[in-house]
Protein backbone atom coordinates (compact mmCIF):
# COMPACT_ATOMS: atom_id res chain seq x y z
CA UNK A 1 -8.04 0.88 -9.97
CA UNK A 2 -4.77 2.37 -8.25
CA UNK A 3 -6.40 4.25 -4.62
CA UNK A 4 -3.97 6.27 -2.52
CA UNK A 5 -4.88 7.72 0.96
CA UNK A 6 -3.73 10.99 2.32
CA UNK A 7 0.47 10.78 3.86
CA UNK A 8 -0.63 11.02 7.74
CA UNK A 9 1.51 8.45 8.83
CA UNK A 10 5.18 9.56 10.32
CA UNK A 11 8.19 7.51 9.93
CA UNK A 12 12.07 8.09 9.26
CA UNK A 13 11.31 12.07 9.01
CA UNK A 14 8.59 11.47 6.41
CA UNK A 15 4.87 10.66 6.19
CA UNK A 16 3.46 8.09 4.69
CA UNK A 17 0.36 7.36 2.59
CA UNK A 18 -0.81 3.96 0.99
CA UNK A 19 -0.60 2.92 -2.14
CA UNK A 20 -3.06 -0.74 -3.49
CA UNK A 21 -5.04 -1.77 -6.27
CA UNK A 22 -8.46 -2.79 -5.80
CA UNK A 23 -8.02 -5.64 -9.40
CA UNK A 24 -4.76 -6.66 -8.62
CA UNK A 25 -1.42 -7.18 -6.98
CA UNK A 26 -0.43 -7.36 -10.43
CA UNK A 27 -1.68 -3.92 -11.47
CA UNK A 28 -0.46 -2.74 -7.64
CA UNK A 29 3.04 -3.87 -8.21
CA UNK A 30 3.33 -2.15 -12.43
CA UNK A 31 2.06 0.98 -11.20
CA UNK A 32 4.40 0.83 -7.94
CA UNK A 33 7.61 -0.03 -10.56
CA UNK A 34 6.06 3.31 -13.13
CA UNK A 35 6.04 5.69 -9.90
CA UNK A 36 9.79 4.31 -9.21
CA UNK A 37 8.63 2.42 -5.44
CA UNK A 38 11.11 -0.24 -4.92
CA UNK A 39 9.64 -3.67 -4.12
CA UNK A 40 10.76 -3.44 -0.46
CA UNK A 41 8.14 -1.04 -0.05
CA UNK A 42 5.35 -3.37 -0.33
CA UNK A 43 3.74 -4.89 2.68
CA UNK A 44 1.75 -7.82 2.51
CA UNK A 45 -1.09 -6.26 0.45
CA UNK A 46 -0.14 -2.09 0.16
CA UNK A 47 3.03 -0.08 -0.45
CA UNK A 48 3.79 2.44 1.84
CA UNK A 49 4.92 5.98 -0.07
CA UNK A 50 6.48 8.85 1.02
CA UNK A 51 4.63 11.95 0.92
CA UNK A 52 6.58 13.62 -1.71
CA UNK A 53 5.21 10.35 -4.43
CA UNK A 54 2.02 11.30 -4.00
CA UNK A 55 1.21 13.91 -6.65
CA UNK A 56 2.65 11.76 -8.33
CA UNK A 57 0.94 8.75 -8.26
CA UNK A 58 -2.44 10.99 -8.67
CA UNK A 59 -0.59 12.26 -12.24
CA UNK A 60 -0.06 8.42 -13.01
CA UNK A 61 -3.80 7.85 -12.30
CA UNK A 62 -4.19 6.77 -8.73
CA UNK A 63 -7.01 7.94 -7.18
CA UNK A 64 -6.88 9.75 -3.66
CA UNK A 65 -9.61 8.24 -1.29
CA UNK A 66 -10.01 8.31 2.86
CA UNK A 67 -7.81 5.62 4.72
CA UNK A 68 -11.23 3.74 5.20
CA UNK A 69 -12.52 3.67 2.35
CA UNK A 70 -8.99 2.31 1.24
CA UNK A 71 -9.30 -0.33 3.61
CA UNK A 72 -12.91 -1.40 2.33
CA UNK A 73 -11.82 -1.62 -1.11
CA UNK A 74 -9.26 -3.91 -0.87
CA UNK A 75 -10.94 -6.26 1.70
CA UNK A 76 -14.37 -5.93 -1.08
CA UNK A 77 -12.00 -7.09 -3.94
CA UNK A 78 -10.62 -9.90 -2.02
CA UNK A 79 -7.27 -8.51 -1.50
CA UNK A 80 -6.89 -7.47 2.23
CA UNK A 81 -4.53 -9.63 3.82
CA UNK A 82 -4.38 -8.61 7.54
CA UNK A 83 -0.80 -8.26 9.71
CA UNK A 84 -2.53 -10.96 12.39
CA UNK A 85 -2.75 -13.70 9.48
CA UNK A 86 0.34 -12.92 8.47
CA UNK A 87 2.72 -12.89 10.82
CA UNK A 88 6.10 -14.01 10.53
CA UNK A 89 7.43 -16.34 13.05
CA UNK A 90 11.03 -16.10 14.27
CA UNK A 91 12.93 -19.86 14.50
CA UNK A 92 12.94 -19.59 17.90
CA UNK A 93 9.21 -18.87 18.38
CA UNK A 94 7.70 -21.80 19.94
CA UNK A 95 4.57 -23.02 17.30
């Protein structure tokens, strides 16, 4: 299922909500490419939307839970992948 969480995060004079699929990055990225996200939005296992996508990503189907609850879906369906095991390291970054 496609789960959205309220836009309460600010950034470049918008806010942001979260977009993931609790099946599939598979099903995360189809819906993503139907609401007309581009691919840059996507962040190791969410897209981040601007406010204004949200109604209609809940017209699409997504449902609108709580951040947390968002969060405890993902990581119960095996797709969380936290920023600390993902980090990216810079050439220069000693190992």
């Amino acid at each position: 299922m496609i789960l959205v969480d309220e836009p309460r995060w600010p950034g470049r004079g918008h806010l942001w909500s979260h977009l993931v699929s609790d099946v599939s990055y598979a099903e995360l990225h189809a819906f993503a490419e139907m609401l007309g996200s581009p691919r840059r939005a996507f962040d190791r296992d969410h897209y981040d939307i601007p406010a204004f996508r949200v109604p209609s990503a809940l017209w699409l189907g997504a449902l609108l839970v709580p951040s947390r609850e968002l969060t405890w879906r993902l990581r119960a369906a095996g797709l969380r992948r936290p920023k600390h095991l993902h980090r990216r390291l810079r050439p220069d970054h000693p190992r």
